[in-house]
N, C-alpha and C. Protein backbone atom coordinates (compact mmCIF):
# COMPACT_ATOMS: atom_id res chain seq x y z
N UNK A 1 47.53 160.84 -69.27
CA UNK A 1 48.34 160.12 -70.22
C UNK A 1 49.30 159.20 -69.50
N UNK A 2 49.72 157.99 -70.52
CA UNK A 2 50.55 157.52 -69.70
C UNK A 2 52.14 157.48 -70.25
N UNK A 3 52.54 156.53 -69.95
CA UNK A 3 54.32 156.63 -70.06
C UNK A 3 54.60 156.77 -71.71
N UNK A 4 53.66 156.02 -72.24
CA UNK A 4 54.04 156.06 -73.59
C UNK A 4 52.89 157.22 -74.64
N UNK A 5 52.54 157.80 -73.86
CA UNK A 5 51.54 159.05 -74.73
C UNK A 5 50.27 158.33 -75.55
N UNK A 6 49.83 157.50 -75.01
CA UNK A 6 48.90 156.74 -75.90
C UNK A 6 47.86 156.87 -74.89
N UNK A 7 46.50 157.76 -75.02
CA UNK A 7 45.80 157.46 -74.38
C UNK A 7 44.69 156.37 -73.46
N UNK A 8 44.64 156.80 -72.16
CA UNK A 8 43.74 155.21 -71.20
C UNK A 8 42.44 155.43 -71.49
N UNK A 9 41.73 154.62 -71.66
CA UNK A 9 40.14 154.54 -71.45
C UNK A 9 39.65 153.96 -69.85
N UNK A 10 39.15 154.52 -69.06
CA UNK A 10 39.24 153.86 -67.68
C UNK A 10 37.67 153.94 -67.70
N UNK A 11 37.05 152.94 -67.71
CA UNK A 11 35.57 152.68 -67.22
C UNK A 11 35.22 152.38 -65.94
N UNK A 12 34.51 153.05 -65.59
CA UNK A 12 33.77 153.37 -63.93
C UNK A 12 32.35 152.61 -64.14
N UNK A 13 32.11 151.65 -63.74
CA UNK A 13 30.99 151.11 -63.60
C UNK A 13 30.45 150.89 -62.39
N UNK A 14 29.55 152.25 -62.01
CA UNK A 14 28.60 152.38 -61.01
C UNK A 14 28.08 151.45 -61.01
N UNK A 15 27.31 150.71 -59.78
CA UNK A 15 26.14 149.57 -59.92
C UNK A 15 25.21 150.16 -59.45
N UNK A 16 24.44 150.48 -60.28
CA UNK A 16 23.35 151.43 -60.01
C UNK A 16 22.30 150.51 -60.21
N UNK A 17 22.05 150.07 -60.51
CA UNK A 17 20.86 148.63 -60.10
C UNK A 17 20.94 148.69 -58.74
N UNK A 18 21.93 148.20 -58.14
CA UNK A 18 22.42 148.12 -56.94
C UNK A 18 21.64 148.90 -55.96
N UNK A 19 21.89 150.29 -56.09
CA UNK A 19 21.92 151.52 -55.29
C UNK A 19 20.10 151.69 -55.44
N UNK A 20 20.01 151.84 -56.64
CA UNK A 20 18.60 151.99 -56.70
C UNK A 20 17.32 150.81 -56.19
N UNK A 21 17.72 149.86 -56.01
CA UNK A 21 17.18 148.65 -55.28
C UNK A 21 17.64 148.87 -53.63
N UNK A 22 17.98 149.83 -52.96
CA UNK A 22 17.89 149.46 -51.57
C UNK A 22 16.46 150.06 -51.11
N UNK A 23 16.68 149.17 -49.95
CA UNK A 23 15.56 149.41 -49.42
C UNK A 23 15.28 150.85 -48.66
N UNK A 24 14.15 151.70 -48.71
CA UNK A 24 14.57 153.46 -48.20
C UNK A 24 14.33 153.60 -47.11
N UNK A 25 13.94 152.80 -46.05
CA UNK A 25 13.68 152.94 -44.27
C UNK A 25 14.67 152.11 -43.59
N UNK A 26 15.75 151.29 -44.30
CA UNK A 26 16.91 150.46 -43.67
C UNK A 26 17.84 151.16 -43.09
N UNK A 27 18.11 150.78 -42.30
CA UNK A 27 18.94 151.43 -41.08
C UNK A 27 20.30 151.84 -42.12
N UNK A 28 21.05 150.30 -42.61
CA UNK A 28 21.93 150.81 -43.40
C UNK A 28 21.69 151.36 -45.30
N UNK A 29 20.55 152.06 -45.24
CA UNK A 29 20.06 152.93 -46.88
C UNK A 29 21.39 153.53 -46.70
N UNK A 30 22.37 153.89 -47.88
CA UNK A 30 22.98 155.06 -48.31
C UNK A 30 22.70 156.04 -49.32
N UNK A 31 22.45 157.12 -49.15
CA UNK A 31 21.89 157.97 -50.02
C UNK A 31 23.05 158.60 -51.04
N UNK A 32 23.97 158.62 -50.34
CA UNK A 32 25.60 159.55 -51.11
C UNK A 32 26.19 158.31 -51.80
N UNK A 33 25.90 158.99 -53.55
CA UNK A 33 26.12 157.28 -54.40
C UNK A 33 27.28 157.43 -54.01
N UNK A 34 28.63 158.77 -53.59
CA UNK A 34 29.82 158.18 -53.40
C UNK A 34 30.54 157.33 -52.61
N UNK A 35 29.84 157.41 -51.28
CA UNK A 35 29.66 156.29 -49.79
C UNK A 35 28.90 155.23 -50.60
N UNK A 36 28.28 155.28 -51.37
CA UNK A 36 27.68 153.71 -51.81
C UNK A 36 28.23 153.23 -51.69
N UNK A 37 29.30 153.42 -53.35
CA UNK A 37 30.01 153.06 -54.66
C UNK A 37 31.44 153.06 -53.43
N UNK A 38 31.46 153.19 -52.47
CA UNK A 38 32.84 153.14 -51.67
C UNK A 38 32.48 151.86 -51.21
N UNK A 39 31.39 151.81 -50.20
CA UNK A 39 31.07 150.48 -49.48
C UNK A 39 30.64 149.33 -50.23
N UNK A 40 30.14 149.49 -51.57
CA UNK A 40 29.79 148.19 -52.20
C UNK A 40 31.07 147.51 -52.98
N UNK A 41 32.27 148.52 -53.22
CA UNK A 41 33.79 148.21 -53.09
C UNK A 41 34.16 147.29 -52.26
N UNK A 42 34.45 147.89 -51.12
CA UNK A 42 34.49 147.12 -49.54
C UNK A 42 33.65 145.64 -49.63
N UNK A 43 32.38 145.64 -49.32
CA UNK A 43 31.22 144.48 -49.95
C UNK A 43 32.12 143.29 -50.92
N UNK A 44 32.51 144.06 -51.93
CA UNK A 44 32.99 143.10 -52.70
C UNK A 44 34.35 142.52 -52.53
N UNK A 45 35.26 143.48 -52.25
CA UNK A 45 36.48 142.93 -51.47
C UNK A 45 36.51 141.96 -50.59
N UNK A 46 35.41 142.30 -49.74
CA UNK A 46 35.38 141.11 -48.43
C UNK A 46 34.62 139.84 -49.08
N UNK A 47 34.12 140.34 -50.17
CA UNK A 47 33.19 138.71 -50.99
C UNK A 47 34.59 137.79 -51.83
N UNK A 48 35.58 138.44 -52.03
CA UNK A 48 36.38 137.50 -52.48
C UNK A 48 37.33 137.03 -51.58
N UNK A 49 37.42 137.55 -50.36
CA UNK A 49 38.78 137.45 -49.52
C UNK A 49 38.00 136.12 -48.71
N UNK A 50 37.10 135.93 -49.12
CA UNK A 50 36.16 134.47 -48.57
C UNK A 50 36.72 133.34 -49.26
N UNK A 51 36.62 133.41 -50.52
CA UNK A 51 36.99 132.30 -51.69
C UNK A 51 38.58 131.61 -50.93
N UNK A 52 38.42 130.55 -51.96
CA UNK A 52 40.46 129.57 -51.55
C UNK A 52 41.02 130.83 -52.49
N UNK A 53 41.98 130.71 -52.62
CA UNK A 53 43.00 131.51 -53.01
C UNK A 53 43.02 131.75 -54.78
N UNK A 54 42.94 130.78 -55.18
CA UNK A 54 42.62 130.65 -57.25
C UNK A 54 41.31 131.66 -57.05
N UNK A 55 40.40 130.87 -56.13
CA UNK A 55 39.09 131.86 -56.85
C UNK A 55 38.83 133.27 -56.49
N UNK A 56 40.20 133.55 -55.21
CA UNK A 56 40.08 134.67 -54.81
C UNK A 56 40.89 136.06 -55.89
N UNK A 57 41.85 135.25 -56.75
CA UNK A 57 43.05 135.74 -57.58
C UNK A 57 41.57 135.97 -58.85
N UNK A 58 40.98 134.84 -59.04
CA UNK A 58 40.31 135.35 -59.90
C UNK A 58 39.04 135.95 -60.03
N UNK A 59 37.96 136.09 -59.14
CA UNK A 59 37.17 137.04 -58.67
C UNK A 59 38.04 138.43 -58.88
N UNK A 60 38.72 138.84 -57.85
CA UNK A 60 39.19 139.87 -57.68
C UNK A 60 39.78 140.57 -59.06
N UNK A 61 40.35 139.80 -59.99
CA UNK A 61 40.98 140.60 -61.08
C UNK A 61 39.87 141.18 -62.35
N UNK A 62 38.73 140.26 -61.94
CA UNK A 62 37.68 140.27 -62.98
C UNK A 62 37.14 141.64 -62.28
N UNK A 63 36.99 141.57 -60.68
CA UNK A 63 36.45 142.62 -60.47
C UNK A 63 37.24 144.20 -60.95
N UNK A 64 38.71 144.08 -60.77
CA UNK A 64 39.56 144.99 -61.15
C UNK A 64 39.39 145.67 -62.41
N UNK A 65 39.08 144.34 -63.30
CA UNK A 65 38.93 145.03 -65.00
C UNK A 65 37.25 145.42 -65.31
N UNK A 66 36.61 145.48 -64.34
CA UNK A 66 35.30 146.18 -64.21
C UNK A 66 35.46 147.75 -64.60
């Protein structure tokens, strides 16, 4: 709950497309969706910290409300 007693809805959107499309003899396969779903985090962090700065503010927040 939060400050005001009104319950959060927090959606977790695995990318399981993702996970299930790797390739299974690649050096870097991850099998532990939680090391996936950690590194395809990471993945995406470093995909916006590329962008100028607007598209990095806005990538990143879109990714946030994922």
């Amino acid at each position: 709950m939060n400050y005001h007693n009104v319950p959060v809805n927090v959606k977790i959107k695995f990318p399981l497309w993702q996970y299930l499309n790797q390739p299974l003899k690649h050096p870097k396969t991850v099998i532990n969706p939680f090391r996936f779903w950690h590194n395809y985090k990471i993945q995406r962090l470093e995909y916006c910290w590329n962008f100028d700065r607007i598209q990095f503010l806005e990538k990143c927040w879109e990714f946030e409300l994922r």
